[in-house]
C-alpha atoms as a PDB file:
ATOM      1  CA  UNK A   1     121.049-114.131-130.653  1.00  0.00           C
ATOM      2  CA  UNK A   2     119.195-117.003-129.565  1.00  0.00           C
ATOM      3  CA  UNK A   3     119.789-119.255-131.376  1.00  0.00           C
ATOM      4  CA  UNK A   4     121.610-119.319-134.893  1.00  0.00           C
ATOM      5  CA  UNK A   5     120.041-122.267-137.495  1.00  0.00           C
ATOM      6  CA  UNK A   6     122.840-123.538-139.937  1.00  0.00           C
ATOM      7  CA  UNK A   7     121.780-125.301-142.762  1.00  0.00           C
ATOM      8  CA  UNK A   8     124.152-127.575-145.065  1.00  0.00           C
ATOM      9  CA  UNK A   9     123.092-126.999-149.338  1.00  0.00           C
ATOM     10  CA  UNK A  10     124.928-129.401-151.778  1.00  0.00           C
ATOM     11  CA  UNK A  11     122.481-128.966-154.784  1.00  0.00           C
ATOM     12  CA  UNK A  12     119.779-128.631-153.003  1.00  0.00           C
ATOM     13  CA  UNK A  13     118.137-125.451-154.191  1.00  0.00           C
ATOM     14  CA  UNK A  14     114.241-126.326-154.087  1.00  0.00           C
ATOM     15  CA  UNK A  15     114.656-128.759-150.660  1.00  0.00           C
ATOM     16  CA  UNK A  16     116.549-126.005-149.278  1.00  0.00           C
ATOM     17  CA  UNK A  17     113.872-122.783-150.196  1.00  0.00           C
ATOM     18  CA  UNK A  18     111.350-125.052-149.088  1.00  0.00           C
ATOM     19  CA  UNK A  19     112.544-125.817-145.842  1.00  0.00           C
ATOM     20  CA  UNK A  20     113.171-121.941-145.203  1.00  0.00           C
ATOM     21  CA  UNK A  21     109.439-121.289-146.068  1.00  0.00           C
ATOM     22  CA  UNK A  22     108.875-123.815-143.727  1.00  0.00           C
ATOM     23  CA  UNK A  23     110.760-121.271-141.163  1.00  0.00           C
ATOM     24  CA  UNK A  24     109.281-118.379-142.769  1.00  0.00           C
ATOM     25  CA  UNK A  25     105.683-119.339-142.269  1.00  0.00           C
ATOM     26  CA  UNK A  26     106.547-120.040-138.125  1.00  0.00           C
ATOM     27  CA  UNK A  27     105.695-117.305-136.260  1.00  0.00           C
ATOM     28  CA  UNK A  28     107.829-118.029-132.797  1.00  0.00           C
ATOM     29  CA  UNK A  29     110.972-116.474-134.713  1.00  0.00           C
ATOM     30  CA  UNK A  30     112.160-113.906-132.408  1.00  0.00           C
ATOM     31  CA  UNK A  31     116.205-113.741-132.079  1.00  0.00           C
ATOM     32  CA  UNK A  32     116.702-117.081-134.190  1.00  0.00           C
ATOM     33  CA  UNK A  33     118.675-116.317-137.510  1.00  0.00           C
ATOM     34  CA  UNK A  34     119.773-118.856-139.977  1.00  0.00           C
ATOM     35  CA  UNK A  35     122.815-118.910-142.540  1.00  0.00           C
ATOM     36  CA  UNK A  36     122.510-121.543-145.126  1.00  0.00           C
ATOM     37  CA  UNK A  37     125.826-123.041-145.983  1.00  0.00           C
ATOM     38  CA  UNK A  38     126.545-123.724-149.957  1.00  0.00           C
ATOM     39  CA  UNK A  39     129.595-126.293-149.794  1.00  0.00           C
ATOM     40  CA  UNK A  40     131.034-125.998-153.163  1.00  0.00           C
ATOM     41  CA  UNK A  41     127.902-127.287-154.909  1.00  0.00           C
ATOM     42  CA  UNK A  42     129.117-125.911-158.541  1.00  0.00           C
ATOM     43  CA  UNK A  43     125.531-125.292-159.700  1.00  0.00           C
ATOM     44  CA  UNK A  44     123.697-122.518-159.422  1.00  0.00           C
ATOM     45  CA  UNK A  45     121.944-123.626-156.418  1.00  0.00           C
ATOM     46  CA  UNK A  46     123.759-121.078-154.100  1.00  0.00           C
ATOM     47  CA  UNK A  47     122.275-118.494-156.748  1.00  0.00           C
ATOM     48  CA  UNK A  48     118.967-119.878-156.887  1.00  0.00           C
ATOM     49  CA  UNK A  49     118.146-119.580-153.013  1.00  0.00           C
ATOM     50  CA  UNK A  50     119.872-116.175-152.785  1.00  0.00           C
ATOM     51  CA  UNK A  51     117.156-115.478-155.290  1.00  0.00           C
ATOM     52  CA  UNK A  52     114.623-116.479-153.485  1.00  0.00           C
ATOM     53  CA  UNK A  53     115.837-115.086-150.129  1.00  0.00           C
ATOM     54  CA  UNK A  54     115.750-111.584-151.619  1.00  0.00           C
ATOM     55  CA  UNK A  55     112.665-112.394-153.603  1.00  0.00           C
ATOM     56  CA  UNK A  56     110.624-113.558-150.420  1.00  0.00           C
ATOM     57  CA  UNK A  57     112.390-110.968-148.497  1.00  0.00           C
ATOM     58  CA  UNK A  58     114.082-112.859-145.869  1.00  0.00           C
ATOM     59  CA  UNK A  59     117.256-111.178-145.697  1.00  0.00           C
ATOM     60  CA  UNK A  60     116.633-109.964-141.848  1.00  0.00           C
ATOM     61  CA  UNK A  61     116.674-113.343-140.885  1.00  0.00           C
ATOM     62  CA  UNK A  62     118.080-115.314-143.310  1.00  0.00           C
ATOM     63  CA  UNK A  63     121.692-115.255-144.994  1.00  0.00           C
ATOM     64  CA  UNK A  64     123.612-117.910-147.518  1.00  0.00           C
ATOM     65  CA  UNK A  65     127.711-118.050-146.981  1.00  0.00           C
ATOM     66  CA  UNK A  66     129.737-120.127-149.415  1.00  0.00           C
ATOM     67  CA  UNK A  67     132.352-122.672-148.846  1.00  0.00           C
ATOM     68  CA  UNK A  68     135.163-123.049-151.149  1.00  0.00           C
ATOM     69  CA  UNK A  69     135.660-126.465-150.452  1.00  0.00           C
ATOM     70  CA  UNK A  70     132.947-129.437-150.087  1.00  0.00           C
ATOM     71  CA  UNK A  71     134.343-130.440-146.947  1.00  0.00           C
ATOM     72  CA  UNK A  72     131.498-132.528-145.873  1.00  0.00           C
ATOM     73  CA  UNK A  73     128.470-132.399-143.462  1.00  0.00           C
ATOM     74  CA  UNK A  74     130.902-131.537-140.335  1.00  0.00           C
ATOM     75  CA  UNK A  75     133.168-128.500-141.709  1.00  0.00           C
ATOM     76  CA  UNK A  76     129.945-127.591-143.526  1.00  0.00           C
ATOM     77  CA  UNK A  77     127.917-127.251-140.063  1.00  0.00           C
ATOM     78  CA  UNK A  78     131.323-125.825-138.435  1.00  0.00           C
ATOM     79  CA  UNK A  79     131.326-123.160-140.979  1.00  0.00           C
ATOM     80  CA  UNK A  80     127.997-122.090-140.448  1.00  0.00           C
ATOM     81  CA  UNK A  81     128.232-122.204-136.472  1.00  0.00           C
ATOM     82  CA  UNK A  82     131.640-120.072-136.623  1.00  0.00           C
ATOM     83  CA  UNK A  83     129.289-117.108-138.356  1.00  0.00           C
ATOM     84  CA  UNK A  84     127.634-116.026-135.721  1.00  0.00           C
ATOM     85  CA  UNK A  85     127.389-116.040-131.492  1.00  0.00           C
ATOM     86  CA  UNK A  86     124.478-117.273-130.536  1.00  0.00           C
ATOM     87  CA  UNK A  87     123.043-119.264-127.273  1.00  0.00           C
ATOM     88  CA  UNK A  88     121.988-122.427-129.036  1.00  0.00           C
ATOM     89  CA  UNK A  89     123.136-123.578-132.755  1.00  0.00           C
ATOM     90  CA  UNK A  90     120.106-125.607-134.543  1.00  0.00           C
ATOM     91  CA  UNK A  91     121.352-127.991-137.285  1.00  0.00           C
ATOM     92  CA  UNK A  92     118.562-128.557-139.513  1.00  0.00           C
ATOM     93  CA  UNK A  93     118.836-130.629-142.987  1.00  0.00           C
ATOM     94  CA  UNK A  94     118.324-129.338-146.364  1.00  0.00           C
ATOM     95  CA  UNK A  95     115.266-131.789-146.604  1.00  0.00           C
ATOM     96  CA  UNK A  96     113.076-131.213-143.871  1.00  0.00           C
ATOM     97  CA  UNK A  97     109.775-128.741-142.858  1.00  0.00           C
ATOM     98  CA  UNK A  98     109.560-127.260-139.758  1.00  0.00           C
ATOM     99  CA  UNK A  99     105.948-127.245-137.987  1.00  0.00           C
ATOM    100  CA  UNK A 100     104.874-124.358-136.289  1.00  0.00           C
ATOM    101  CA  UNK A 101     106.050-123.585-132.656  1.00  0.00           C
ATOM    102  CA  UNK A 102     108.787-126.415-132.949  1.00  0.00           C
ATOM    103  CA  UNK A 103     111.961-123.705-132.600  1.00  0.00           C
ATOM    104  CA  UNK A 104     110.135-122.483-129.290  1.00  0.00           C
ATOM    105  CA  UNK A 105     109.499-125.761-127.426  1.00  0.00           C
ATOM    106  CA  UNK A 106     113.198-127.053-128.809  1.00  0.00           C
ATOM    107  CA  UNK A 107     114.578-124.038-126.836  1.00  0.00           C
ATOM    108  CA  UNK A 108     112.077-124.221-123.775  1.00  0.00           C
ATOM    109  CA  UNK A 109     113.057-127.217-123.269  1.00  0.00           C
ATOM    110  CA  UNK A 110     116.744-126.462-123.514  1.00  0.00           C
ATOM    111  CA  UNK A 111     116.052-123.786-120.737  1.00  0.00           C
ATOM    112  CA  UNK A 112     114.258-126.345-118.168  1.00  0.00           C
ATOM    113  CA  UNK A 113     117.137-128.707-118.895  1.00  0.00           C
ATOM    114  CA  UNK A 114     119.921-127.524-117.670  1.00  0.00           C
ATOM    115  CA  UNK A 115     121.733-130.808-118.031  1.00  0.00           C
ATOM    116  CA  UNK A 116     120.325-131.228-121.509  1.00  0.00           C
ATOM    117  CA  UNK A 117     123.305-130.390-123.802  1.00  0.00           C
ATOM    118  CA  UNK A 118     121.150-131.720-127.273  1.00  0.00           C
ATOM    119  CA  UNK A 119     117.547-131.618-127.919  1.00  0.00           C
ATOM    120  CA  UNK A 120     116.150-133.315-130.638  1.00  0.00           C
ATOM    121  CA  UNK A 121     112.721-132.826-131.896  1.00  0.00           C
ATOM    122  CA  UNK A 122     110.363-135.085-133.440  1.00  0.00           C
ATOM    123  CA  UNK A 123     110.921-135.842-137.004  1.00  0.00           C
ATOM    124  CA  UNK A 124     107.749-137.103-138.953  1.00  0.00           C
ATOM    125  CA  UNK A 125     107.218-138.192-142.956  1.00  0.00           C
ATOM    126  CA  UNK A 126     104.289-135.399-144.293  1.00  0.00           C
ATOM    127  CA  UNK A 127     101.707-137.478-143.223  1.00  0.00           C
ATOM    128  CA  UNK A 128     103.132-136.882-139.663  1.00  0.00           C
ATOM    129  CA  UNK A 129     104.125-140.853-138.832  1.00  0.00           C
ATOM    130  CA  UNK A 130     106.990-140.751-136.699  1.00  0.00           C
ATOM    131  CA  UNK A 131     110.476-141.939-137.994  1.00  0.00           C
ATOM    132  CA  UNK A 132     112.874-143.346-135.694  1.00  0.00           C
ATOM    133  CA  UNK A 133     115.537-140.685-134.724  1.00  0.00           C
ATOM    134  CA  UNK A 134     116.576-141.978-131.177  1.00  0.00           C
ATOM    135  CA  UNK A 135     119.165-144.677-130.501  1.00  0.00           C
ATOM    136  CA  UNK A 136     121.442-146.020-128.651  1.00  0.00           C
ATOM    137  CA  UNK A 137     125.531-145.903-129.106  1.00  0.00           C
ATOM    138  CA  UNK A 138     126.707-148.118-131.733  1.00  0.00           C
ATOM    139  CA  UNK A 139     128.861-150.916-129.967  1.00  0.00           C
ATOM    140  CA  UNK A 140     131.191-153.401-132.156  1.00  0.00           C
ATOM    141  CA  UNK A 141     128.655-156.216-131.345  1.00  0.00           C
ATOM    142  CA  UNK A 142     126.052-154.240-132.854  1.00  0.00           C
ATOM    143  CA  UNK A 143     127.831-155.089-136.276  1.00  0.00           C
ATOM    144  CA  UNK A 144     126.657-158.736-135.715  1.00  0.00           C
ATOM    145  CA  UNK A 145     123.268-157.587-135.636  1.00  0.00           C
ATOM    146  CA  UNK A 146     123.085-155.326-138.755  1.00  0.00           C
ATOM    147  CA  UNK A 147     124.942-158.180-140.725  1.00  0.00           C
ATOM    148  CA  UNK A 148     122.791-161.323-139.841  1.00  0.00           C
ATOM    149  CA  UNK A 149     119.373-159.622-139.943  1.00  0.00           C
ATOM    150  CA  UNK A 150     118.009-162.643-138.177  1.00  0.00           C
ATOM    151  CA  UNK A 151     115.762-161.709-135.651  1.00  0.00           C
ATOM    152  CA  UNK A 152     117.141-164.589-133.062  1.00  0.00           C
ATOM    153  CA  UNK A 153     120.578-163.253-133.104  1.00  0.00           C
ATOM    154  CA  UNK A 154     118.744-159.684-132.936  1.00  0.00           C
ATOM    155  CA  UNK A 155     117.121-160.361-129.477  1.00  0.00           C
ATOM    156  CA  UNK A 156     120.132-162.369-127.856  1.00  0.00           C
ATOM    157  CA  UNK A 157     121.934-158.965-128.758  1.00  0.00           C
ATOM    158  CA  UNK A 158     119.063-156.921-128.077  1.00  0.00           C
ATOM    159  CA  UNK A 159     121.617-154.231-125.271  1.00  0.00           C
ATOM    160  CA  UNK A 160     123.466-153.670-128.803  1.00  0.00           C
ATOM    161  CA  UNK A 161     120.375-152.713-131.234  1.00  0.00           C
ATOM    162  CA  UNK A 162     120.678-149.572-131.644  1.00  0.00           C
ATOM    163  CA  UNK A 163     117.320-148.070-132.873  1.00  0.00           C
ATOM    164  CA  UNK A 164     115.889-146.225-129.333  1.00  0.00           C
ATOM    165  CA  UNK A 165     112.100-148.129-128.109  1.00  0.00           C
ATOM    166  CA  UNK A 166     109.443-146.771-129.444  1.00  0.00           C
ATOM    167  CA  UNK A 167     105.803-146.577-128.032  1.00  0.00           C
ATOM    168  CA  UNK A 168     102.937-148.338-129.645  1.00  0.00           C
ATOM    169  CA  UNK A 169     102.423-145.650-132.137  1.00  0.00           C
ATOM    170  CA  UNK A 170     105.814-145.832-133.072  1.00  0.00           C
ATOM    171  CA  UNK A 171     106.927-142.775-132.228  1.00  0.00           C
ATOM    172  CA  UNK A 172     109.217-141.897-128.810  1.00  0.00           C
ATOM    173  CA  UNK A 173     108.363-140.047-125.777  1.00  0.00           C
ATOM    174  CA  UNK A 174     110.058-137.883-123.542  1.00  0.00           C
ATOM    175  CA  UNK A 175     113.237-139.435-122.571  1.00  0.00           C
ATOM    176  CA  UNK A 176     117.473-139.230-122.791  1.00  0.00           C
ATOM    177  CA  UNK A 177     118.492-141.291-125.681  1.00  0.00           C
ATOM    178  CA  UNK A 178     122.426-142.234-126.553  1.00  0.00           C
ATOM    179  CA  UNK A 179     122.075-140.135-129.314  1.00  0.00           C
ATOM    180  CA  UNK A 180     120.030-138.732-131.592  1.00  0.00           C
ATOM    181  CA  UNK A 181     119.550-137.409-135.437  1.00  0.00           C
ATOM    182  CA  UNK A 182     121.726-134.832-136.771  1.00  0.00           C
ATOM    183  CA  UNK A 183     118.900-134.195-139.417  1.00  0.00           C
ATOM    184  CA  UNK A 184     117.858-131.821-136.804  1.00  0.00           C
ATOM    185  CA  UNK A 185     118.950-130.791-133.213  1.00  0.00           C
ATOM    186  CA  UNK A 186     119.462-128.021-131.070  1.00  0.00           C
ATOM    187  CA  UNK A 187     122.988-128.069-129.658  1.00  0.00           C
ATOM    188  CA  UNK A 188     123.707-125.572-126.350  1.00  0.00           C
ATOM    189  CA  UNK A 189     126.443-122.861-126.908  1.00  0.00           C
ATOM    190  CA  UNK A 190     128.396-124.525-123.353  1.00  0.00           C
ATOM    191  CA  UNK A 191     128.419-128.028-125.556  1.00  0.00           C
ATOM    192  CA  UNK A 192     130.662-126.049-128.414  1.00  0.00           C
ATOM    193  CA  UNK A 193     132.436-124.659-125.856  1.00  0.00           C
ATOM    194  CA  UNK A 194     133.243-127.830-123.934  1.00  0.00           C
ATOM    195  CA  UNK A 195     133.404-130.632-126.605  1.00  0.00           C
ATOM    196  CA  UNK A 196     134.776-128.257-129.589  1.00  0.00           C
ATOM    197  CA  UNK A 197     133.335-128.123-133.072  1.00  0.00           C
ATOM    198  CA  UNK A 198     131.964-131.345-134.857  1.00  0.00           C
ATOM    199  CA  UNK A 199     134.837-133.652-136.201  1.00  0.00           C
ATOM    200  CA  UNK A 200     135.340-132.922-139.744  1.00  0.00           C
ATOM    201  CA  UNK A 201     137.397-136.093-140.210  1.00  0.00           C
ATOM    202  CA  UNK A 202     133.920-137.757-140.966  1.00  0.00           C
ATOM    203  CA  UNK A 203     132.644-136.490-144.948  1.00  0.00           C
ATOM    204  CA  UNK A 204     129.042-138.057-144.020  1.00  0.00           C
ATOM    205  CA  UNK A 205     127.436-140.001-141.121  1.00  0.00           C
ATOM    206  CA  UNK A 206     128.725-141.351-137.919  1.00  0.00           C
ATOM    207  CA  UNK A 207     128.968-137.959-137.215  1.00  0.00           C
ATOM    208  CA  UNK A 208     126.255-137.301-135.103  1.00  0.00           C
ATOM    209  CA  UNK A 209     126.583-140.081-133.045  1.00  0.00           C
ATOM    210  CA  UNK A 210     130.107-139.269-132.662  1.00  0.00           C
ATOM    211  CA  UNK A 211     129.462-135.552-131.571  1.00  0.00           C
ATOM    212  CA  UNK A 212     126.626-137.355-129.018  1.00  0.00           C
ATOM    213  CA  UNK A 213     129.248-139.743-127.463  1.00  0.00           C
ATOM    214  CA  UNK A 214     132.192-136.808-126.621  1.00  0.00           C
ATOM    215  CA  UNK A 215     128.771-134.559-125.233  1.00  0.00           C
ATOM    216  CA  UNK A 216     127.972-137.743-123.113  1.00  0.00           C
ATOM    217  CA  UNK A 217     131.633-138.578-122.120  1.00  0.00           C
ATOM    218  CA  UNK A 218     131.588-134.595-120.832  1.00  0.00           C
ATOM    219  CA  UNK A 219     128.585-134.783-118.801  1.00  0.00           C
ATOM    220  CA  UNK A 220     125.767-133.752-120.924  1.00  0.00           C
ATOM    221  CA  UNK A 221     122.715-135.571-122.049  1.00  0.00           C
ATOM    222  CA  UNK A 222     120.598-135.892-125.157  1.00  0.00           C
ATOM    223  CA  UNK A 223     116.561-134.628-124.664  1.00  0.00           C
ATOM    224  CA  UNK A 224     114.366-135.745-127.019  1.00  0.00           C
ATOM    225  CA  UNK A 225     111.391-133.451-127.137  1.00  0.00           C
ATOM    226  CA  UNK A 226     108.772-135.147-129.389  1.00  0.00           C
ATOM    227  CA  UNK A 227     106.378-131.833-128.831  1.00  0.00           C
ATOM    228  CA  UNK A 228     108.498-130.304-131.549  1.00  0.00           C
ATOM    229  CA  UNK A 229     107.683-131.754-134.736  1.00  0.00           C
ATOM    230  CA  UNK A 230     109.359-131.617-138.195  1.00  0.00           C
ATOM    231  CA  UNK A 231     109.022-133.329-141.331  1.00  0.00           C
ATOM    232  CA  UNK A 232     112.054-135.071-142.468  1.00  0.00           C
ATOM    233  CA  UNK A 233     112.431-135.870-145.774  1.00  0.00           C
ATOM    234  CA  UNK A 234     114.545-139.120-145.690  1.00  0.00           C
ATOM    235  CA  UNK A 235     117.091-139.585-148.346  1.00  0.00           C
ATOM    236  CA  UNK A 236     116.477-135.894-149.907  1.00  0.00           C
ATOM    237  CA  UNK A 237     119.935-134.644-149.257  1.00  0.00           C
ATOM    238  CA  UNK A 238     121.611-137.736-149.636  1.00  0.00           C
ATOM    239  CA  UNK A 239     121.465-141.034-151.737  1.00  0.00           C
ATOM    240  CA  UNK A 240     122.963-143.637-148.839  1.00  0.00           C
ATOM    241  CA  UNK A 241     119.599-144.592-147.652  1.00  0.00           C
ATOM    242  CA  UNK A 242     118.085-145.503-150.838  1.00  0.00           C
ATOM    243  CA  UNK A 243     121.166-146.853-152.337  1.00  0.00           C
ATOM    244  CA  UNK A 244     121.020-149.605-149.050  1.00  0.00           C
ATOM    245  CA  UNK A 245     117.385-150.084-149.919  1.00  0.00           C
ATOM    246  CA  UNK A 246     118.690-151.148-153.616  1.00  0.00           C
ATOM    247  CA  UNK A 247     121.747-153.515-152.770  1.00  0.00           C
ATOM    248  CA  UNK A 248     123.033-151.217-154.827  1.00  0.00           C
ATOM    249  CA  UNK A 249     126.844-150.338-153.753  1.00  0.00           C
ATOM    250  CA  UNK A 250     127.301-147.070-151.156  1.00  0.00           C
ATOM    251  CA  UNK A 251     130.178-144.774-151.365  1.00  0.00           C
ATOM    252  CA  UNK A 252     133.285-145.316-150.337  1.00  0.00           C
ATOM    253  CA  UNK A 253     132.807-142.701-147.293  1.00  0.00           C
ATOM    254  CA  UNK A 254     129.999-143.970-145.849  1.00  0.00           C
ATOM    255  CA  UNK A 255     132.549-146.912-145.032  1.00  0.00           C
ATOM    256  CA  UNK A 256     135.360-144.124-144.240  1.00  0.00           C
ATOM    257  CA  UNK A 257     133.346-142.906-141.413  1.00  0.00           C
ATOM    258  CA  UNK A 258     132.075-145.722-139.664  1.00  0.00           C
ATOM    259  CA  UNK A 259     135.912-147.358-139.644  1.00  0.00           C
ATOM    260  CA  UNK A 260     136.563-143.771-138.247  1.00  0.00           C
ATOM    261  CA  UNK A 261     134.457-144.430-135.005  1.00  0.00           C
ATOM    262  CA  UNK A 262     135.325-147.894-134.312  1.00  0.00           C
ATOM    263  CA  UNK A 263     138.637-146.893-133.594  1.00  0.00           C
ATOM    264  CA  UNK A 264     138.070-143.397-132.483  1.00  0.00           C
ATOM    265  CA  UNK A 265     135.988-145.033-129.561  1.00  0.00           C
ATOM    266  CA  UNK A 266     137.362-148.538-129.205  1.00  0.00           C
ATOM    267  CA  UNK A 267     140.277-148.548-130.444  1.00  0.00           C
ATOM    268  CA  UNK A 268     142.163-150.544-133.741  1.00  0.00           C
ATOM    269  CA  UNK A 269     141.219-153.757-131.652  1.00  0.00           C
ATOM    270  CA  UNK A 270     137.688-152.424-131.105  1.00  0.00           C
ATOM    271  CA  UNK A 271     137.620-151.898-135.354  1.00  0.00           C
ATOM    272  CA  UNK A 272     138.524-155.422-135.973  1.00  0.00           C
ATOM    273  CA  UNK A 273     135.775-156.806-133.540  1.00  0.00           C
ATOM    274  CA  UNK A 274     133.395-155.335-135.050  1.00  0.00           C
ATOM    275  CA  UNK A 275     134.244-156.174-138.378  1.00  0.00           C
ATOM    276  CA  UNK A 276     134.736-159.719-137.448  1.00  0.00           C
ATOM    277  CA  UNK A 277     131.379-158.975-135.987  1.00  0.00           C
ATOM    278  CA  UNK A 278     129.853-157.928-139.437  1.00  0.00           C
ATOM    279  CA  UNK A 279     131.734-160.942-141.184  1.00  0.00           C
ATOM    280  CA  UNK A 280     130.452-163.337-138.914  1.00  0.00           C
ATOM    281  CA  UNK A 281     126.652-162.166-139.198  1.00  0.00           C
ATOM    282  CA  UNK A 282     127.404-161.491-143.268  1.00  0.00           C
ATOM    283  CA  UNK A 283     128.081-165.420-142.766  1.00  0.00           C
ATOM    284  CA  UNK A 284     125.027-166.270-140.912  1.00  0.00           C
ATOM    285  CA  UNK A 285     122.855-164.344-143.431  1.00  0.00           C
ATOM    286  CA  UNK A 286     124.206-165.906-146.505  1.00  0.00           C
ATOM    287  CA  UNK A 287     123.419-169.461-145.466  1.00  0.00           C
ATOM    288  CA  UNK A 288     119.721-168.714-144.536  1.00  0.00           C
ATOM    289  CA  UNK A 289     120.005-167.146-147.897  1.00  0.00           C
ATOM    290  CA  UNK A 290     121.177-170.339-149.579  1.00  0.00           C
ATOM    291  CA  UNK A 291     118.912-172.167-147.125  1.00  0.00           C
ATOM    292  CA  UNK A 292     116.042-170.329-147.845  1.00  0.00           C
ATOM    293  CA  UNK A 293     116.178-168.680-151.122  1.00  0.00           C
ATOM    294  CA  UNK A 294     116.263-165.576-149.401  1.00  0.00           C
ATOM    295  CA  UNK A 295     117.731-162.357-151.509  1.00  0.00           C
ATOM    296  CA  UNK A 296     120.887-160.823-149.985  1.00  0.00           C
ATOM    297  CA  UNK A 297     120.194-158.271-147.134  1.00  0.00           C
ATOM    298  CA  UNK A 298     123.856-156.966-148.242  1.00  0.00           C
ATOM    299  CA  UNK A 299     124.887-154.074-150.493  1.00  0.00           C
ATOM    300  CA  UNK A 300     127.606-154.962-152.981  1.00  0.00           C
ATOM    301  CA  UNK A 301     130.651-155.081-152.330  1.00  0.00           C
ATOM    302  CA  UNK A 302     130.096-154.742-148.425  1.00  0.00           C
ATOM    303  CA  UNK A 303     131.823-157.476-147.341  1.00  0.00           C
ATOM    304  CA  UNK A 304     134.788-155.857-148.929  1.00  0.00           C
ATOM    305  CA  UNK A 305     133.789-152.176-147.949  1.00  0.00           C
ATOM    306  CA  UNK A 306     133.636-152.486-144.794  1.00  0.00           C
ATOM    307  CA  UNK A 307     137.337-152.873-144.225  1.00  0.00           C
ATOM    308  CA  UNK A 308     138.073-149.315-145.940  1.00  0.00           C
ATOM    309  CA  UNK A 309     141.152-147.307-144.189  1.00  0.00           C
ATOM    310  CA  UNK A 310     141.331-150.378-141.595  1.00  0.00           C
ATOM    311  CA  UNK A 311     144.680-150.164-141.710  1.00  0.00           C
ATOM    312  CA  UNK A 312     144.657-146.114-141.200  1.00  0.00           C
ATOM    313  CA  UNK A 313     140.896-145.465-139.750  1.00  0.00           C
ATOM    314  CA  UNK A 314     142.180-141.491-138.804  1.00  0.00           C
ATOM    315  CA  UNK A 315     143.970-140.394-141.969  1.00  0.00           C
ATOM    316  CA  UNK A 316     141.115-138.859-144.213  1.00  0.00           C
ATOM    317  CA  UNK A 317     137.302-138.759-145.218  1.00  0.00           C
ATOM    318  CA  UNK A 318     137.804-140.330-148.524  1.00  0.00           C
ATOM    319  CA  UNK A 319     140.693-142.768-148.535  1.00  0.00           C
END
């Protein structure tokens, strides 16, 4: 097989048929199969897309596998991957379209990149504007910048912003990012086989830029081919983003998993730089707030979140 595309459903069932029609309707399908992953939704989503599956008549492509256990985006995606041999593994979110002929140039240029352990594609709103999906590593000084929001402290700290330059259309050309996405990317077989499966101590994000960072620390790079387009439905398999957009208070894991990489990659001191990072920054925010009569850039609670399982970042996804 050439490639094997593992998809993640958590109640998901239209997002999820959608973005398989999306595959259906691509013509450069040769060798690529794809098992959607149900992790424990307890709905009848899993039913609903095995419906459609045999309904549409996908079956010699297509397959759904249940998890017992909703063990998060990681063991989900490690599930699927341990299905099936293939070259390459594509994981591709529940919310997204894929444009026709992206699968083939994602895996052509794979094949002239022999160093290129990740390939990301494109990913695009419907009306094909470009979202950011290239960036650098997160660094604990990065904290500072995500917690002020002021763009002077921004630009002193501009090695440590993580969102990847964009060109003037706002979209990124060829080039070898820190990491990328996990919304979609092609990951080479040798990667698996040299960095291991994807750490299912994270529930939900950090996840991909952790994967990135061991690929890197092995010798591969991340490609980012933006001749591969897909449509990425922001926020449709997860409420994070627009919960952040609200103020409104994100769950406890988010927190879980980025206390997870600090010290996973820098260590407990590493952790409490950053987070003296973010304090310091939530500090510099607030009194152009009070200055200003400026709202809060700051979810609730976050000054207090961001400490979760500081004083045990490695022992679980939800603690």
């Amino acid at each position: 097989m050439r490639m094997l595309v593992v998809m993640i459903n958590y109640r998901t069932a239209e997002l999820t048929i959608d973005s398989l029609r999306s595959i259906a309707d691509d013509p450069d399908r040769p060798g690529i199969r794809v098992v959607v992953v149900d992790n424990a939704s307890g709905d009848d989503s899993a039913d609903r897309i095995e419906q459609a599956i045999e309904r549409e008549d996908w079956q010699s492509w297509c397959q759904l596998v249940r998890s017992e256990t909703n063990g998060g985006f990681s063991a989900g995606n490690n599930f699927g991957i341990q299905r099936a041999d293939a070259e390459a593994y594509l994981l591709l979110n529940s919310d997204t379209l894929v444009r026709p002929g992206a699968f083939r140039t994602l895996l052509e240029t794979m094949e002239q990149s022999p160093e290129a352990g990740l390939v990301s594609p494109r990913l695009e709103w419907p009306d094909g504007t470009p979202q950011v999906s290239c960036f650098r590593f997160f660094r604990p000084s990065t904290e500072l910048i995500r917690s002020a929001v002021t763009g002077p402290v921004t630009r002193l700290f501009s090695g440590s912003d993580v969102p990847w330059p964009t060109d003037e259309n706002g979209g990124h050309q060829p080039c070898n990012p820190d990491w990328t996405s996990f919304a979609c990317v092609l990951i080479r077989r040798s990667v698996i086989e040299d960095v291991g499966l994807m750490d299912d101590g994270y529930f939900m994000y950090y996840d991909d830029v952790d994967y990135c960072r061991l690929a890197k620390d092995k010798g591969w790079t991340v490609a980012h081919c933006p001749g591969a387009h897909v449509v990425h439905l922001r926020g449709g398999s997860s409420s994070v983003k627009s919960l952040k957009q609200k103020r409104q208070r994100r769950p406890r894991y988010y927190f879980a998993a980025r206390t997870r990489y600090y010290a996973k990659h820098f260590g407990r001191l590493g952790l409490l730089r950053a987070n003296l990072y973010w304090t310091l920054g939530f500090l510099i925010a607030n009194s152009r707030r009070v200055l200003g009569g400026r709202r809060s850039p700051h979810c609730v609670a976050e000054w207090r979140d961001i400490w979760t399982n500081f004083l045990h970042p490695m022992t679980g996804r939800h603690r």
